[in-house]
Protein backbone atom coordinates (compact mmCIF):
# COMPACT_ATOMS: atom_id res chain seq x y z
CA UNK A 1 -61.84 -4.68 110.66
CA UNK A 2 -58.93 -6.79 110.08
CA UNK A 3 -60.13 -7.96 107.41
CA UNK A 4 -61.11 -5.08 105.65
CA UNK A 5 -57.17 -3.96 106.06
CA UNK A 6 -55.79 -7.03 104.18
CA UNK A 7 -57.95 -5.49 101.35
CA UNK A 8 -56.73 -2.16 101.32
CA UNK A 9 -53.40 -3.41 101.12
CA UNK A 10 -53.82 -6.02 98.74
CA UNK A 11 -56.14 -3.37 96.73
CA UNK A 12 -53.11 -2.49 94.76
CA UNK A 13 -52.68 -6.35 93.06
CA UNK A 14 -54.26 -7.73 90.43
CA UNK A 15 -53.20 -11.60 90.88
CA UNK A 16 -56.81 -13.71 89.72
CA UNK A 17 -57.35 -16.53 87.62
CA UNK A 18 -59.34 -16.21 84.27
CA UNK A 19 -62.10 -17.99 83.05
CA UNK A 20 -62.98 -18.09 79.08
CA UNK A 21 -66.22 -19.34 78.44
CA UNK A 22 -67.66 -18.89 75.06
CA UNK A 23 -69.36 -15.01 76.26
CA UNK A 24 -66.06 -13.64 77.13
CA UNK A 25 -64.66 -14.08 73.18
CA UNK A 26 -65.54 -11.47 70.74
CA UNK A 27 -65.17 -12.31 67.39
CA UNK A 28 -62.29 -15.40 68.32
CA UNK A 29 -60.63 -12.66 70.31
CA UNK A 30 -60.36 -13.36 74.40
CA UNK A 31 -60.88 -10.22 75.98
CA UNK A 32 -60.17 -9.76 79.10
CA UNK A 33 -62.86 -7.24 80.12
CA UNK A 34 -65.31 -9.91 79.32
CA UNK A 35 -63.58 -12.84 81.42
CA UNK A 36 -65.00 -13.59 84.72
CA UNK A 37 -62.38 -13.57 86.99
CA UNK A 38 -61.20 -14.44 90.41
CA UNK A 39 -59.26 -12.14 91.46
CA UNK A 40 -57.16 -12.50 95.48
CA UNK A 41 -59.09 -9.44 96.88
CA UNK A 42 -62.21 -11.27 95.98
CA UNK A 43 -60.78 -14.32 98.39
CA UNK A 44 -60.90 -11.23 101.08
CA UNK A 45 -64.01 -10.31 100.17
CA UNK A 46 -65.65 -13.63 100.23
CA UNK A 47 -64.19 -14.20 103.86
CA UNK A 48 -65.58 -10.68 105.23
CA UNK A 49 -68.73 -11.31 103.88
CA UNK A 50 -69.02 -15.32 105.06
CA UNK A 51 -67.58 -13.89 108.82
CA UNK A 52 -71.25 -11.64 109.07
CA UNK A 53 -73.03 -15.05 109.09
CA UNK A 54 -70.69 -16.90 111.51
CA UNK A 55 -70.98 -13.61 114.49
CA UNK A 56 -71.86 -15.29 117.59
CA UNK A 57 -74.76 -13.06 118.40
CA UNK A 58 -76.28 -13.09 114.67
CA UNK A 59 -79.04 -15.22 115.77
CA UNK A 60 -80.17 -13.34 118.77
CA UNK A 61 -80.34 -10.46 116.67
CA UNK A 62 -83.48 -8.84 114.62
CA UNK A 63 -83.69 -9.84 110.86
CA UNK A 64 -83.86 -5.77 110.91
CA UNK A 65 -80.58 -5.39 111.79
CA UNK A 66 -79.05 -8.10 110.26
CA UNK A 67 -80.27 -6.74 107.40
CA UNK A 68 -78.48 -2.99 107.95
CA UNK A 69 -75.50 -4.73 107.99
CA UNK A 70 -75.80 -5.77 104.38
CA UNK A 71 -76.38 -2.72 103.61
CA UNK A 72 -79.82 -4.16 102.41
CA UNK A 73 -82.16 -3.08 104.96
CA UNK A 74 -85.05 -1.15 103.48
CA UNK A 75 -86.43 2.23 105.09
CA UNK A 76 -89.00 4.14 103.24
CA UNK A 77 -86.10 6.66 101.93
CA UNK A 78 -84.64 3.72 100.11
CA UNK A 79 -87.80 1.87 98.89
CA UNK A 80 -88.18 4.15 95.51
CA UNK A 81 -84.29 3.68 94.77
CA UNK A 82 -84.13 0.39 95.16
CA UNK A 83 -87.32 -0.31 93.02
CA UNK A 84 -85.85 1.44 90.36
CA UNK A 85 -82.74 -0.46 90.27
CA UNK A 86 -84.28 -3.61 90.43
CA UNK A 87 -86.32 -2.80 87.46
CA UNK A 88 -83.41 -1.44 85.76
CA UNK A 89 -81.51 -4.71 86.76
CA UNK A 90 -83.95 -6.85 84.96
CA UNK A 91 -84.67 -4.50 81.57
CA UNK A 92 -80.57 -3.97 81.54
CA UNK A 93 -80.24 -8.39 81.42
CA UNK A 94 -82.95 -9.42 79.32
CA UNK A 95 -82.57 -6.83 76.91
CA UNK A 96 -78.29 -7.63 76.64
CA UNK A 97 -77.18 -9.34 73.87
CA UNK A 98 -75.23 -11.86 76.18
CA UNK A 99 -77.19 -11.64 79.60
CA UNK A 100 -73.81 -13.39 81.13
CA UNK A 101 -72.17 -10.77 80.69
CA UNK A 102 -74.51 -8.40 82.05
CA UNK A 103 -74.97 -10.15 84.84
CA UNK A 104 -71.46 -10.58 86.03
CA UNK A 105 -70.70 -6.80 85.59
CA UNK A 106 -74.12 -6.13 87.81
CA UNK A 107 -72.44 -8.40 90.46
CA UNK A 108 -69.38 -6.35 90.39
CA UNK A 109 -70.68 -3.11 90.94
CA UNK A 110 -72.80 -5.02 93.91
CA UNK A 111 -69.38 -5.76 95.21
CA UNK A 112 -68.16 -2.50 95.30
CA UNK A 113 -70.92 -1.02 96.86
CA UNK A 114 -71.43 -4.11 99.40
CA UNK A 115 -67.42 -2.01 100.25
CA UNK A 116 -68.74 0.91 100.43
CA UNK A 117 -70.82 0.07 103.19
CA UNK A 118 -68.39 -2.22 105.01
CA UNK A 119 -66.29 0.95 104.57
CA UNK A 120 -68.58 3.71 105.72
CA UNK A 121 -69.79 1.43 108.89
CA UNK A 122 -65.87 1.57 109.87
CA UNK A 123 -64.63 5.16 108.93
CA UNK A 124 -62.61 6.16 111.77
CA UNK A 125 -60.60 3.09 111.94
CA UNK A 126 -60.59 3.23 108.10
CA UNK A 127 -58.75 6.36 108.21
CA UNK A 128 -56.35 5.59 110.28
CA UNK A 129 -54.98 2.69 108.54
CA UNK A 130 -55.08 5.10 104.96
CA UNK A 131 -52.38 6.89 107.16
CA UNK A 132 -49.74 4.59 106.32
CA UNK A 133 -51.78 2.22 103.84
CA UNK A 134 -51.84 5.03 101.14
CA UNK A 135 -47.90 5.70 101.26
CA UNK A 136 -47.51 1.93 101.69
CA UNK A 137 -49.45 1.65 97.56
CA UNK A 138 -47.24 4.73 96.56
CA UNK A 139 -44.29 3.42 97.75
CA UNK A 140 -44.24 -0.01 96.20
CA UNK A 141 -46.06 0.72 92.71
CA UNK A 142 -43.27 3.85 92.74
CA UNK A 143 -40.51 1.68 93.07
CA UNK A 144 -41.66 -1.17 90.41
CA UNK A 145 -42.52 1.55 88.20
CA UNK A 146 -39.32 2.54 88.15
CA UNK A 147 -37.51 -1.11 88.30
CA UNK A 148 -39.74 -1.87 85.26
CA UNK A 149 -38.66 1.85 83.50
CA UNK A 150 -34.69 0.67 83.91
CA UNK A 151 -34.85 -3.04 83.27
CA UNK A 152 -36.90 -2.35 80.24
CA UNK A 153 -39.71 -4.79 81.37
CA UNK A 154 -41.52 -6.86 84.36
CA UNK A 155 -39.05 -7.58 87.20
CA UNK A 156 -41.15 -10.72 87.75
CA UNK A 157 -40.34 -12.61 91.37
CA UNK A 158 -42.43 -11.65 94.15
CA UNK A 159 -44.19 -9.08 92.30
CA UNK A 160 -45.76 -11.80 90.31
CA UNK A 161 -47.77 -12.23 93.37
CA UNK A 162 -49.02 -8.97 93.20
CA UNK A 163 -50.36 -8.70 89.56
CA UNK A 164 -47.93 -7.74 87.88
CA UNK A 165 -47.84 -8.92 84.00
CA UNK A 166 -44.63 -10.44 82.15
CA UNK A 167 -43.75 -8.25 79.78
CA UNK A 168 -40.94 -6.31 77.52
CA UNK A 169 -39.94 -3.52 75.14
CA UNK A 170 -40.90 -5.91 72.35
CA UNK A 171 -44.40 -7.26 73.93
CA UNK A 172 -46.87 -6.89 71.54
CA UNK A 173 -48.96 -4.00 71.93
CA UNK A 174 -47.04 -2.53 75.28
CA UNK A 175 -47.01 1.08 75.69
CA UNK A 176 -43.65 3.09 75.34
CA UNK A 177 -42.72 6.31 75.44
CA UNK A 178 -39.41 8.91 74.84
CA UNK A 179 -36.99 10.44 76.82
CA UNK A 180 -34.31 13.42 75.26
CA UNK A 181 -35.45 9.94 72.14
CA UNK A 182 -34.87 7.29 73.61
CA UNK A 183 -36.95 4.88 73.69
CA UNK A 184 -38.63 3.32 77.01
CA UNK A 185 -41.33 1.30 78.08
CA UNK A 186 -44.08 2.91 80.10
CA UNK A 187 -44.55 2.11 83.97
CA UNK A 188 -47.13 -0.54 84.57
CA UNK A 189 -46.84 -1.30 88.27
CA UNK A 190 -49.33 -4.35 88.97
CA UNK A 191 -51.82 -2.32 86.80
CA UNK A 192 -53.21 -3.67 83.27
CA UNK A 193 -52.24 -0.14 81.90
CA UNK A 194 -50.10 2.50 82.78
CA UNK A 195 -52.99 4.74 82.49
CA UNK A 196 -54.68 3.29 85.30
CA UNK A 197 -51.90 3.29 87.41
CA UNK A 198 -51.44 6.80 87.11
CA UNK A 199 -54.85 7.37 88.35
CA UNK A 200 -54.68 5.09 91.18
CA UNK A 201 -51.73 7.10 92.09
CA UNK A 202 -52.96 10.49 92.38
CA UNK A 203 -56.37 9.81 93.63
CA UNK A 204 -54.07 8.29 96.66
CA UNK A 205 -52.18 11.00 96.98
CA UNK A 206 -55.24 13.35 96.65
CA UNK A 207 -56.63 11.32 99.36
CA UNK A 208 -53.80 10.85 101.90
CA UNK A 209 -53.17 14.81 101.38
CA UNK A 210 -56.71 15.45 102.77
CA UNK A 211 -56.72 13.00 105.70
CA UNK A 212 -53.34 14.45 106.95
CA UNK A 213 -54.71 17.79 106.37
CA UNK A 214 -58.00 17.27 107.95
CA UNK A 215 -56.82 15.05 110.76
CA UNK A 216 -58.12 16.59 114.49
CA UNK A 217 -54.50 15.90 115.33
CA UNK A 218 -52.76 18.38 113.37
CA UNK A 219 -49.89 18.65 115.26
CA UNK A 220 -48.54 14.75 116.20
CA UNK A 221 -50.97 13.68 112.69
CA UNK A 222 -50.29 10.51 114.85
CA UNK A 223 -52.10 7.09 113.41
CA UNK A 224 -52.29 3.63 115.36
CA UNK A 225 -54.27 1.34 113.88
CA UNK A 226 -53.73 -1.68 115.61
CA UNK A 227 -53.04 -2.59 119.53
CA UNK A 228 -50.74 -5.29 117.98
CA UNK A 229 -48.42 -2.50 117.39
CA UNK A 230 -48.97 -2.41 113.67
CA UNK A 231 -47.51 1.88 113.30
CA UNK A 232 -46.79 5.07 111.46
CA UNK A 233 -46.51 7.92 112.80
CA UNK A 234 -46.20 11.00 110.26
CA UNK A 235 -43.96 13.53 111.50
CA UNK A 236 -45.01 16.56 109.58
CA UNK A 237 -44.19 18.18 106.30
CA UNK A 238 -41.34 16.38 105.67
CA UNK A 239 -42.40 12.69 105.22
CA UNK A 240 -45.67 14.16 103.72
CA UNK A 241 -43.49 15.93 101.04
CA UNK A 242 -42.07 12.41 100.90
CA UNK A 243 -44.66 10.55 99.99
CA UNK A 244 -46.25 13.44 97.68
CA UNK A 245 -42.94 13.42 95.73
CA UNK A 246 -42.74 9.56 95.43
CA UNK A 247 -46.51 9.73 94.07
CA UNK A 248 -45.14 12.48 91.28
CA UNK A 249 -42.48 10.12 90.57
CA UNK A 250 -44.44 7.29 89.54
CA UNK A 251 -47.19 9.60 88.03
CA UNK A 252 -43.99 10.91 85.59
CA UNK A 253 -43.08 6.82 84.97
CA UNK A 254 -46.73 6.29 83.97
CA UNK A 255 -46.35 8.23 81.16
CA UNK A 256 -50.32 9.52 81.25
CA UNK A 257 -50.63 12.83 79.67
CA UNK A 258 -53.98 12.93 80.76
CA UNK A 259 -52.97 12.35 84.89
CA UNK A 260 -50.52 14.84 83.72
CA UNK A 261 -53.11 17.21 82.87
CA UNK A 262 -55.33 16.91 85.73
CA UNK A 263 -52.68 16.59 88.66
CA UNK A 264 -51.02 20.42 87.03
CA UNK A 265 -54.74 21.49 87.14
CA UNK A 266 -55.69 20.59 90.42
CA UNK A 267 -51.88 21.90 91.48
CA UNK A 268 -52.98 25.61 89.84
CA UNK A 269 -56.37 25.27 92.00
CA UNK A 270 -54.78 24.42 95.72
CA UNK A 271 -51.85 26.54 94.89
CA UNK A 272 -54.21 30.49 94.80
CA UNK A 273 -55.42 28.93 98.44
CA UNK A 274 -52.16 27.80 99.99
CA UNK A 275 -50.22 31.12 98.45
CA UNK A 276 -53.19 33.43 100.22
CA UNK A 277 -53.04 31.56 103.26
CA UNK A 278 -49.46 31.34 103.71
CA UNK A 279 -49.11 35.36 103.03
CA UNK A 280 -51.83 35.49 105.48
CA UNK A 281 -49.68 33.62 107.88
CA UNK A 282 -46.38 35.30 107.13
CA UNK A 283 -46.61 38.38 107.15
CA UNK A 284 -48.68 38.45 110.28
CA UNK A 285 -52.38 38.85 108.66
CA UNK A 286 -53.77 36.09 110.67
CA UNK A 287 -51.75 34.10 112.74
CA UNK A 288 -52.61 32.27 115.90
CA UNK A 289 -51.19 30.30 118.39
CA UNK A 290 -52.33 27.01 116.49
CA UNK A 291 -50.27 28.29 112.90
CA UNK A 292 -47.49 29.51 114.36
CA UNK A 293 -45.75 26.31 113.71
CA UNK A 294 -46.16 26.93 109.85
CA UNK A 295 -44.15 29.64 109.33
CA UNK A 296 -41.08 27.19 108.43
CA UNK A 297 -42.79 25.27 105.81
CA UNK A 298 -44.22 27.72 104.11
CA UNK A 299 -41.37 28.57 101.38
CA UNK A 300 -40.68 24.82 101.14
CA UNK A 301 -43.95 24.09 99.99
CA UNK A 302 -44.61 27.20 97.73
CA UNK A 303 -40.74 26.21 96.46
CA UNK A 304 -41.84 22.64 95.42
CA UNK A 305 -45.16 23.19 94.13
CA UNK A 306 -43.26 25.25 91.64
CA UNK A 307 -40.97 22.65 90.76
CA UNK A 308 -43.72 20.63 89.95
CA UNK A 309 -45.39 23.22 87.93
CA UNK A 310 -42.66 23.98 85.94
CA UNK A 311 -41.66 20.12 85.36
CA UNK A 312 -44.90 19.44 84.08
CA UNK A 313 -45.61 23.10 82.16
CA UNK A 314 -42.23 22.01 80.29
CA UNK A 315 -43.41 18.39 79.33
CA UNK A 316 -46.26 19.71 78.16
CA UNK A 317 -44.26 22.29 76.01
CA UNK A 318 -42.61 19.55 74.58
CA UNK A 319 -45.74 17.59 73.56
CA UNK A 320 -46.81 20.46 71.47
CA UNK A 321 -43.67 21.65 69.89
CA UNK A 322 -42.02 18.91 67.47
CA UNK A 323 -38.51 20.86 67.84
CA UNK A 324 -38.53 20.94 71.43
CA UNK A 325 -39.43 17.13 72.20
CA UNK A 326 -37.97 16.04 76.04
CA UNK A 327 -40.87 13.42 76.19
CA UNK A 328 -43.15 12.44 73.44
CA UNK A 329 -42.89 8.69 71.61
CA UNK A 330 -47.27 8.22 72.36
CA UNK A 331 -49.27 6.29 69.81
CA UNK A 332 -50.50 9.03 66.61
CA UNK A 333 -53.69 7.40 66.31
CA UNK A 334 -54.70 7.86 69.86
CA UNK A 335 -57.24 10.96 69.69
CA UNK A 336 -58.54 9.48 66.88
CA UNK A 337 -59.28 6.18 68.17
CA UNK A 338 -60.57 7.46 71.28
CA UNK A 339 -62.96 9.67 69.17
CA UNK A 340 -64.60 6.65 66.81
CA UNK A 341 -65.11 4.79 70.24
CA UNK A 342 -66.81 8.10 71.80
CA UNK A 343 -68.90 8.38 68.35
CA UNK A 344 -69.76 4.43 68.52
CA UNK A 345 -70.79 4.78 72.06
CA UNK A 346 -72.98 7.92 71.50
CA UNK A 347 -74.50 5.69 68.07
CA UNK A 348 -74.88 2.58 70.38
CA UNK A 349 -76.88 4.55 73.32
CA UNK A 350 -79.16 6.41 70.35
CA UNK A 351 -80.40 3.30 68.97
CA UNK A 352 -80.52 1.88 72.90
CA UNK A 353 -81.56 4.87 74.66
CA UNK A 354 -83.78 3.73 77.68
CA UNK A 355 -82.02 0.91 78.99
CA UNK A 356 -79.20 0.12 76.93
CA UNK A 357 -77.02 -2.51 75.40
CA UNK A 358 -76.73 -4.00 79.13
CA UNK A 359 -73.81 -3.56 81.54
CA UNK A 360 -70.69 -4.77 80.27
CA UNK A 361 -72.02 -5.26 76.88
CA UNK A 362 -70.27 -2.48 75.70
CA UNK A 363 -67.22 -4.15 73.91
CA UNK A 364 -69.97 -6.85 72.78
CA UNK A 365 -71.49 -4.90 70.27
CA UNK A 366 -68.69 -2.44 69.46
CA UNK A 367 -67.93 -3.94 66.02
CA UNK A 368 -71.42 -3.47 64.83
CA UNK A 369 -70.92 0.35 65.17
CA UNK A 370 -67.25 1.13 65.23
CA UNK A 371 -66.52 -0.03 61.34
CA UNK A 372 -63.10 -1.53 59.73
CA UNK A 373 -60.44 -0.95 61.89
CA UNK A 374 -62.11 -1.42 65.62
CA UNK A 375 -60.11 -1.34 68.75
CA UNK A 376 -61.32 -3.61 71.59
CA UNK A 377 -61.40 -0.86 74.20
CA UNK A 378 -64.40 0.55 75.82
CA UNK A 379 -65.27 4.38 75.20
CA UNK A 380 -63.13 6.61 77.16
CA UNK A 381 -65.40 8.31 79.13
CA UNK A 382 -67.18 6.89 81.77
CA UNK A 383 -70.37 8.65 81.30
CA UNK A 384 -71.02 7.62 78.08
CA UNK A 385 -70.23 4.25 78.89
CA UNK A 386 -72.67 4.11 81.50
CA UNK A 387 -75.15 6.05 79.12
CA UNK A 388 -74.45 3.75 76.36
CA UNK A 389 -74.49 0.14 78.81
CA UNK A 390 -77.49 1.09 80.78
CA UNK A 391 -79.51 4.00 79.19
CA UNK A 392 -81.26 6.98 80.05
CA UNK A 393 -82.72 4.61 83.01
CA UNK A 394 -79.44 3.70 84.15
CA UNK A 395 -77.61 7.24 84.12
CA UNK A 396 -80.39 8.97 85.91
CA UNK A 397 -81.37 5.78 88.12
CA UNK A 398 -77.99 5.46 89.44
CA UNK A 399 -77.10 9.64 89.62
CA UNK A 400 -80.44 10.08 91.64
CA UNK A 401 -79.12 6.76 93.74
CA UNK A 402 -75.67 8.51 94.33
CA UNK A 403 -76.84 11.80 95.27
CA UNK A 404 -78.87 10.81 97.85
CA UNK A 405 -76.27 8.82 99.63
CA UNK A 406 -73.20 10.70 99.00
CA UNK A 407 -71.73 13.70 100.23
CA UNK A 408 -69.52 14.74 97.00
CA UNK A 409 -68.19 17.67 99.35
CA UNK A 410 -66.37 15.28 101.36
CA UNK A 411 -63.34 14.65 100.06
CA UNK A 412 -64.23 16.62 97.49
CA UNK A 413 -60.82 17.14 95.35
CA UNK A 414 -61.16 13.35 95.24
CA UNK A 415 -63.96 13.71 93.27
CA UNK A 416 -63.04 16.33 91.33
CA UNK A 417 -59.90 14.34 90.12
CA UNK A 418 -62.31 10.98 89.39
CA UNK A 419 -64.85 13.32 87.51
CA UNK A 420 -61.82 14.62 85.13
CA UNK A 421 -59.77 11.14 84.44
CA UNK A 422 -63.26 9.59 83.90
CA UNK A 423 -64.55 11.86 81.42
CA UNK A 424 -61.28 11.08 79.55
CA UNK A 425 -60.54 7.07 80.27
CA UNK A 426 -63.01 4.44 81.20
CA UNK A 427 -60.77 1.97 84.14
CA UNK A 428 -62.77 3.60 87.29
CA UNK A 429 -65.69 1.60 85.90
CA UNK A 430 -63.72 -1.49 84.09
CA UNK A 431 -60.97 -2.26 86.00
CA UNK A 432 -60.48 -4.02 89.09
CA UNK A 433 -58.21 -1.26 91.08
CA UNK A 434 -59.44 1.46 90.39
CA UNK A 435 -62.95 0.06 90.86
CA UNK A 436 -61.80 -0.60 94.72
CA UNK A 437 -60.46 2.04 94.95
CA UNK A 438 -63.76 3.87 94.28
CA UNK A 439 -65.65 1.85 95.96
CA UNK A 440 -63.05 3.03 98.95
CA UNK A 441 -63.54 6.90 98.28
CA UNK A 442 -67.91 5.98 98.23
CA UNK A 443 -67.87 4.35 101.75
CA UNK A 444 -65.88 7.25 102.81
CA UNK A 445 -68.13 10.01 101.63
CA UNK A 446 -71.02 8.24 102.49
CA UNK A 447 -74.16 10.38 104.14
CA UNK A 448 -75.10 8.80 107.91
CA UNK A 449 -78.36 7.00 108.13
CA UNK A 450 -81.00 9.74 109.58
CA UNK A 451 -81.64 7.38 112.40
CA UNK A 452 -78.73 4.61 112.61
CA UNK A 453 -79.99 1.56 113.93
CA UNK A 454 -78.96 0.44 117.67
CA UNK A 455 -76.07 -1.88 117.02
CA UNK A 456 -76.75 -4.69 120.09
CA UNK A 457 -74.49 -7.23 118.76
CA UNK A 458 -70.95 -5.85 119.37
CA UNK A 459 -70.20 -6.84 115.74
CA UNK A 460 -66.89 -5.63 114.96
CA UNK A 461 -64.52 -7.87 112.01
């Protein structure tokens, strides 16, 4: 499992080298969607999935088994599913107008789910590292957010190492925004956009908020995850306030009305249950010896989810009212652009409608349908880019695949948050992060096997 921590912790960098054959070009333009790449985490990946083969007790084990630990073994639940896909596999390739490219986006989803199961195979100790892992992403895309917010641009150096991209407040096409008007660049982290940042960032706060909330422990909320003495202990609601505040921080850098949006609505949905339970609590409706501790906290937290509240109610004020503009400076032609791609996608899926254009093909064939002015983005909404990449086939195939493997109720304000950013942006399906990131939240929610298989062979990376 050592392994599998250098990837969460390197999940937040986007450092990879870029390839540009002829398929990744659209029109003479490179785009970067297109490009294979090799990215560090995939270095990770390569050596967790090369140590399966090298276990000393592989060979003395049953093809069965090895087999369950690819994730590939095949039980009569899984037969239908996985005939499907394969079928849907070849119809989505053949059928794409650059197979390539359909190809190497199949392989990436593989990837992520080949995580999922490395991920739901080692949940306990998974959680425990998320104890200090999450805070540890916060933390550092926080603070570069905020270097890059002052210095008006990259700070470069180590970070370089991490992703980040050199830029300016002059860069061509790099996304700004205004404070009280003045003018300042928007908080990329070592994101591609400051859009997906922001939804990193509060999924991992979402997250973290549930394992410390849901851990058995609820008194130390104590995690070790290593005997080499690699620790964090959390000690309570302050440092969880902490970390929750550094998250809204960087959120705020990011600039992402839509993150915006979604963290104020999922604020307005926890805050009806904390307020009950905390009245319940204080003025002696139902306490018990195991709440008693709560008591203190409770005006602190009602206190700063109001500050929050009215932060963001205020911004958004401002947004709408030209005369009253604390933040504003986003491009005009947003909405509108983001509605021709929706329109182009919904025209591309009609004349494609069982198996579509093929995975990743998206951007491909975008300037047959999105006339004049196109922009090289692909639709923002992640439905109707799966829809429009992979069909009818494709959306139900892979929904009816989901379902029966995941528990959405798990984690479920997770979800919730993915499901709203994604009907709204595209990067938990296009970008490399984010992608991890869900591949992180999948293994996690993951239903057990009915009947696990025996594990004889002590594996254990």
């Amino acid at each position: 499992m050592v392994i599998g921590l250098i990837y969460l912790i390197l999940l937040i960098s986007q450092l990879g080298k870029h390839f540009w054959p002829g398929w990744s070009f659209v029109q003479g333009v490179k785009v970067d969607y297109l490009s294979p790449t090799l990215y560090l985490t995939d270095v990770v990946w390569g050596i967790a999935f090369l140590k399966r083969f090298k276990n000393k007790n592989i060979r003395k084990r049953s093809f069965a088994n090895a087999q369950d630990d690819f994730g590939l073994r095949i039980t009569k639940g899984k037969k239908d599913s996985i005939v499907m896909l394969s079928l849907l596999f070849f119809f989505n390739v053949i059928l794409a107008n650059r197979w390539q490219v359909a190809v190497y986006g199949w392989l990436r989803l593989a990837q992520i789910w080949w995580w999922a199961e490395y991920f739901s195979k080692h949940k306990k100790e998974v959680i425990r590292f998320l104890g200090w892992v999450i805070p540890w992403w916060i933390g550092l895309e926080t603070f570069l957010a905020l270097g890059q917010v002052v210095s008006g641009g990259s700070l470069e150096g180590i970070f370089y190492w991490l992703g980040e991209r050199k830029f300016d407040y002059l860069s061509l096409g790099i996304a700004r925004i205004s404070w009280f008007g003045d003018q300042y660049v928007r908080a990329y982290g070592t994101f591609s956009h400051p859009n997906s940042l922001a939804g990193f960032l509060l999924v991992g706060m979402v997250m973290w908020n549930e394992i410390v909330t849901n851990n058995e422990d609820k008194n130390r909320r104590s995690f070790v995850p290593l005997k080499t003495g690699l620790r964090m202990t959390l000690t309570g609601k302050v440092k969880r306030w902490l970390v929750i505040w550094f998250g809204v921080l960087g959120i705020i850098l990011t600039g992402s009305r839509l993150v915006w949006g979604v963290g104020m609505l999922i604020l307005l949905l926890r805050f009806k249950d904390e307020v009950l339970r905390s009245a319940q609590d204080d003025f002696g409706l139902r306490i018990t010896k195991g709440n008693k501790g709560r008591h203190s906290n409770t005006v602190l937290t009602i206190i700063g989810k109001l500050c929050i509240g009215l932060g963001v109610f205020v911004m958004g004020i401002s947004v709408l009212m030209s005369n009253f503009e604390i933040v504003g400076g986003w491009s005009v032609n947003s909405l509108d652009l983001r509605w021709k791609l929706l329109k182009s996608g919904w025209e591309m899926w009609r004349q494609n409608w069982l198996f579509g254009v093929g995975l990743n093909n998206f951007l491909v064939n975008l300037p047959d349908f999105m006339k004049g002015y196109w922009w090289l983005q692909p639709v923002h909404n992640i439905f109707v880019l799966l829809l429009a990449e992979t069909g009818l086939v494709g959306l139900i195939g892979m929904g009816v695949f989901l379902v029966k493997r995941i528990d959405f109720r798990r984690y479920g304000w997770v979800w919730v948050v993915i499901v709203l950013t994604g009907m709204f942006d595209h990067y938990w399906l296009t970008l490399p992060q984010n992608m991890g990131l869900m591949g992180l939240v999948l293994g996690l929610s993951k239903k057990p096997l009915p009947n696990p298989p025996l594990d004889k062979g002590g594996e254990n990376n």
